[in-house]
C-alpha atoms as a PDB file:
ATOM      1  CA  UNK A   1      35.476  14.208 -23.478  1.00  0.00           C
ATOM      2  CA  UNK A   2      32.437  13.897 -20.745  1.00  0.00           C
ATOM      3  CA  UNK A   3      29.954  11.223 -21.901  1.00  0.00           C
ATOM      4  CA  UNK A   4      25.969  12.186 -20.626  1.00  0.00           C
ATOM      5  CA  UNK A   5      23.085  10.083 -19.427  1.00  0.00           C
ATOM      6  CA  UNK A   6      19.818  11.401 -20.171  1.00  0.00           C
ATOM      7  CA  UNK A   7      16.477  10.886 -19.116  1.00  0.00           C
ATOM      8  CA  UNK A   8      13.323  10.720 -21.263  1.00  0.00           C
ATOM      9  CA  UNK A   9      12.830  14.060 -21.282  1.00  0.00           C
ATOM     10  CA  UNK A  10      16.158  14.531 -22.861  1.00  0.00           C
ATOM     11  CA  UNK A  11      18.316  16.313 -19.643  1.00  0.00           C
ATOM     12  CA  UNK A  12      21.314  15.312 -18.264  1.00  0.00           C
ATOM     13  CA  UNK A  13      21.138  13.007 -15.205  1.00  0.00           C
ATOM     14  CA  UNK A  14      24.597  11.525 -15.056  1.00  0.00           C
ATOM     15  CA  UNK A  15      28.031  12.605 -16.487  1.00  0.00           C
ATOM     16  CA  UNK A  16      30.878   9.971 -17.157  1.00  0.00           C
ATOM     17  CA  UNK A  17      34.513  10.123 -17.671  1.00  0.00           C
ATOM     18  CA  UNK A  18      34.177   7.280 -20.563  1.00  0.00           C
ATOM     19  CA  UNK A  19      31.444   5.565 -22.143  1.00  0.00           C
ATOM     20  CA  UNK A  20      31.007   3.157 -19.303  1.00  0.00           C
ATOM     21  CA  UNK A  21      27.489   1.685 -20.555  1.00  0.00           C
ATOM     22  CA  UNK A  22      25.026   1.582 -23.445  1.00  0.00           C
ATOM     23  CA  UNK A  23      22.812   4.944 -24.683  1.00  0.00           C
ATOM     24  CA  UNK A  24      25.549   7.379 -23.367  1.00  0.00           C
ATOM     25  CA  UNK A  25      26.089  10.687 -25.280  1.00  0.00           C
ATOM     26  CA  UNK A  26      29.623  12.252 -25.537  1.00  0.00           C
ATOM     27  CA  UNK A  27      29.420  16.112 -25.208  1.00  0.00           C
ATOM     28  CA  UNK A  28      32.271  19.014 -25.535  1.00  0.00           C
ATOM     29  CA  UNK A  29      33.866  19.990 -22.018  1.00  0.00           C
ATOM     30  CA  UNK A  30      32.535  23.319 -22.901  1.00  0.00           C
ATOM     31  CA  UNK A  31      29.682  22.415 -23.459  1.00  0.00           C
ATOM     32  CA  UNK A  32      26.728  24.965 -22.096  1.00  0.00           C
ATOM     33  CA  UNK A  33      24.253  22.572 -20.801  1.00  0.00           C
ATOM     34  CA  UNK A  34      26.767  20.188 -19.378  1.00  0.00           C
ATOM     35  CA  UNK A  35      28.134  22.774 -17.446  1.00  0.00           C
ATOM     36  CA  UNK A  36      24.995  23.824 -16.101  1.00  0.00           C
ATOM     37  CA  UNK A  37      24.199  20.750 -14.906  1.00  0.00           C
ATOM     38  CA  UNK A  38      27.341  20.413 -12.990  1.00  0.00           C
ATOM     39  CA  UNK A  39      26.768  23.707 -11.120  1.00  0.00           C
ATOM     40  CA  UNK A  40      23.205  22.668 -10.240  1.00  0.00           C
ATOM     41  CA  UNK A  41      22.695  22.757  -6.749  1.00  0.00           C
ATOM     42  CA  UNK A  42      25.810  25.071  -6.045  1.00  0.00           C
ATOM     43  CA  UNK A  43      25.912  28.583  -4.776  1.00  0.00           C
ATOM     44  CA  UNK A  44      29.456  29.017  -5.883  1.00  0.00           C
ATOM     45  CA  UNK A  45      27.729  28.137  -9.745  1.00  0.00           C
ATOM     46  CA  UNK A  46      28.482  31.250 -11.580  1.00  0.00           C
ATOM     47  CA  UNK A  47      32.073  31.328 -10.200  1.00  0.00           C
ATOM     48  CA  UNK A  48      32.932  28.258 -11.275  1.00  0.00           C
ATOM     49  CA  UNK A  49      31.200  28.221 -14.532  1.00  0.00           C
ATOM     50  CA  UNK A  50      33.431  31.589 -14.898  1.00  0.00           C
ATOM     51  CA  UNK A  51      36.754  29.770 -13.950  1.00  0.00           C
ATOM     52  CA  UNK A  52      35.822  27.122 -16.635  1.00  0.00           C
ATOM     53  CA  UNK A  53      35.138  29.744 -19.409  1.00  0.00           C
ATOM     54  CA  UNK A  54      38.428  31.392 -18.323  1.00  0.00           C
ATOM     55  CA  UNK A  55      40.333  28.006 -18.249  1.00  0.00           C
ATOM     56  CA  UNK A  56      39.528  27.361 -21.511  1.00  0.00           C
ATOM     57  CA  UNK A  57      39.959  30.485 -23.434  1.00  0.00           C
ATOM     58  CA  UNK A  58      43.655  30.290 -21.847  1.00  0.00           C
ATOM     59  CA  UNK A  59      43.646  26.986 -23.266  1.00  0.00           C
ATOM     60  CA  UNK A  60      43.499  28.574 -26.298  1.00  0.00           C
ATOM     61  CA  UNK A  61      45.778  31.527 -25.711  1.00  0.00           C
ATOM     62  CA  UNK A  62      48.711  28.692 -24.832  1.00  0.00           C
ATOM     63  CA  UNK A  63      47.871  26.983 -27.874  1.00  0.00           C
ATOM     64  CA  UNK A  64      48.527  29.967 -29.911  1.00  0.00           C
ATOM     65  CA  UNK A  65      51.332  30.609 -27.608  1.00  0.00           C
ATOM     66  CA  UNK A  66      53.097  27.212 -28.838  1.00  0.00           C
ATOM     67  CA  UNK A  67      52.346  28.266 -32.348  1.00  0.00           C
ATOM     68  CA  UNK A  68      54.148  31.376 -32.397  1.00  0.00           C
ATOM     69  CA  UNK A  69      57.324  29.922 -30.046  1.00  0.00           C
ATOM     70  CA  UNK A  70      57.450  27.046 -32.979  1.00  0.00           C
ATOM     71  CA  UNK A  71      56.827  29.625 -35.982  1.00  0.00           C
ATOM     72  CA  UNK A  72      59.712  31.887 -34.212  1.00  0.00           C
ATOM     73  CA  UNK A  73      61.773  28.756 -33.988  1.00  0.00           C
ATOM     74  CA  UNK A  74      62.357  29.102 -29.849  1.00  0.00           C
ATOM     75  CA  UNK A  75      61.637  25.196 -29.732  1.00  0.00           C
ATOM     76  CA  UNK A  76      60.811  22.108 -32.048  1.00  0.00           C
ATOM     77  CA  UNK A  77      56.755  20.404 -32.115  1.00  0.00           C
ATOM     78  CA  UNK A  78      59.047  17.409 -31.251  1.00  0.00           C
ATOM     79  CA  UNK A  79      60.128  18.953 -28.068  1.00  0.00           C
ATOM     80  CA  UNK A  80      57.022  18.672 -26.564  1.00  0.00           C
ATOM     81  CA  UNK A  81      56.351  15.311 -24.985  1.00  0.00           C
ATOM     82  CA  UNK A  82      54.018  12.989 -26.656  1.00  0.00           C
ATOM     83  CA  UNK A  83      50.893  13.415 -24.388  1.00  0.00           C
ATOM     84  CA  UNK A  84      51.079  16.958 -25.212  1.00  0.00           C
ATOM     85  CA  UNK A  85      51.541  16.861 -29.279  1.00  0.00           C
ATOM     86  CA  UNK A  86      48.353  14.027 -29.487  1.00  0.00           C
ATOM     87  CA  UNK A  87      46.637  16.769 -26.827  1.00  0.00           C
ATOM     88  CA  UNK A  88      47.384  19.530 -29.800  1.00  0.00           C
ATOM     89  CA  UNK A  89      46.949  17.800 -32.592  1.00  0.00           C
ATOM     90  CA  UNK A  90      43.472  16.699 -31.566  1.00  0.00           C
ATOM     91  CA  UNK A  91      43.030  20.785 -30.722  1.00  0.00           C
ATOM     92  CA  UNK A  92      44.038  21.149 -34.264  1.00  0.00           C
ATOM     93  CA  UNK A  93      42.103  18.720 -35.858  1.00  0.00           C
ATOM     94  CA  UNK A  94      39.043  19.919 -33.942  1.00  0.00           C
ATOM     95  CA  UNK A  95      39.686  23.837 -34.869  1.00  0.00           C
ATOM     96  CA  UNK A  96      39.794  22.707 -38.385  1.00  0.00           C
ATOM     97  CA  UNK A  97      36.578  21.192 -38.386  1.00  0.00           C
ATOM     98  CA  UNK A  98      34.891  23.803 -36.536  1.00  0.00           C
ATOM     99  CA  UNK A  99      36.293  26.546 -39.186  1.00  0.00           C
ATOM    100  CA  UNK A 100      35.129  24.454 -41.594  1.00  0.00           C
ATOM    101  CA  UNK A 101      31.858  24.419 -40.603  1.00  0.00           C
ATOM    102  CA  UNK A 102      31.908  28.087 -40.080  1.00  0.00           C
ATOM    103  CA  UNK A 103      32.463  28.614 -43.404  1.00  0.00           C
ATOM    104  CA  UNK A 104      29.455  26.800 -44.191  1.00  0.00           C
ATOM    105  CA  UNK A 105      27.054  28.685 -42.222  1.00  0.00           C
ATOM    106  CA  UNK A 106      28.678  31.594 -41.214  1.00  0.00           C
ATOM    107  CA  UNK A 107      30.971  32.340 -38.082  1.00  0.00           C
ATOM    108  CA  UNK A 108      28.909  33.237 -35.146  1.00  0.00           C
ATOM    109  CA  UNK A 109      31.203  36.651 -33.589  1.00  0.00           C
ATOM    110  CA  UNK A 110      31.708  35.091 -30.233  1.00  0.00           C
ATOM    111  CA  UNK A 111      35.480  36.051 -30.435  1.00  0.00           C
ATOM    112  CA  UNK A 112      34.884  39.449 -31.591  1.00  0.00           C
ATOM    113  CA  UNK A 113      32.704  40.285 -28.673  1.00  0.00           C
ATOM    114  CA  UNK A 114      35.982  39.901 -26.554  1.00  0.00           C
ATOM    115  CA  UNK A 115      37.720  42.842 -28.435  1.00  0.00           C
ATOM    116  CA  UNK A 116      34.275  45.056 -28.308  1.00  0.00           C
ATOM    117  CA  UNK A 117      35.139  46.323 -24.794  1.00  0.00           C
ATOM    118  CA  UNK A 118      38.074  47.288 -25.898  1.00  0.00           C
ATOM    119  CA  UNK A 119      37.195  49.460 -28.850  1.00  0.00           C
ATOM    120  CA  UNK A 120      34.637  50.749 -26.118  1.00  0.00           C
ATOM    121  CA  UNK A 121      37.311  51.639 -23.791  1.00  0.00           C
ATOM    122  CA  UNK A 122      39.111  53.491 -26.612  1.00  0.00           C
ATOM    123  CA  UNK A 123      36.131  55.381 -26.985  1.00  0.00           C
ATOM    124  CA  UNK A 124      35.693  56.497 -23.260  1.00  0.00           C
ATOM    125  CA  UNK A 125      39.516  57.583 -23.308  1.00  0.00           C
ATOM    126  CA  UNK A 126      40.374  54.150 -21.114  1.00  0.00           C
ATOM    127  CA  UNK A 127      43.463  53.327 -23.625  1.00  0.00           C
END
């Protein structure tokens, strides 16, 4: 996870690999405001905060991916090499907490809105 320097008015001025110093903030990769501020200043911005949406909702496919290959029985959790199971079972840990606190307050339809276009197309004749 980035860690974030901020200034007084409470925007990003610096983003670090670890927490290197004192008063650093660690943020989510996917983070909306952190990945503005690394596109500031680029004219390639909204294609590469594109790729980075995209990279990480295939992040999630292939997690799902490894689910169903271990469910069907194609290969063991064990198989994978260590890096990779901490990598998934901090994915885990993380979705857990987030559905958790969806339950709490209610899950905002952000994965949903991924499937309306389709239901659209169906609609138009597209499918």
């Amino acid at each position: 996870m980035p860690f974030v320097e901020r200034n007084a008015d409470g925007k990003i001025v610096a983003v670090y690999a670890s927490a290197t110093k004192e008063g650093l903030h660690e943020m989510q990769t996917d983070d909306v405001e952190l990945i503005e501020f690394l596109a500031e200043g680029d004219a390639d911005a909204e294609a590469k905060k594109d790729m980075i949406e995209s990279d990480l909702g295939l992040a999630r496919v292939l997690e799902d991916l490894i689910d169903l290959l271990i469910e069907k029985g194609a290969f063991r959790f064990t198989d994978l090499p260590d890096a990779a199971q901490r990598k998934l079972l901090a994915r885990r840990g993380l979705r857990k907490e987030f559905a958790y606190v969806e339950t709490l307050f209610g899950k905002q339809d952000d994965d949903d809105s991924e499937y309306d276009d389709y239901e659209n197309d169906d609609e138009e004749g597209f499918l």
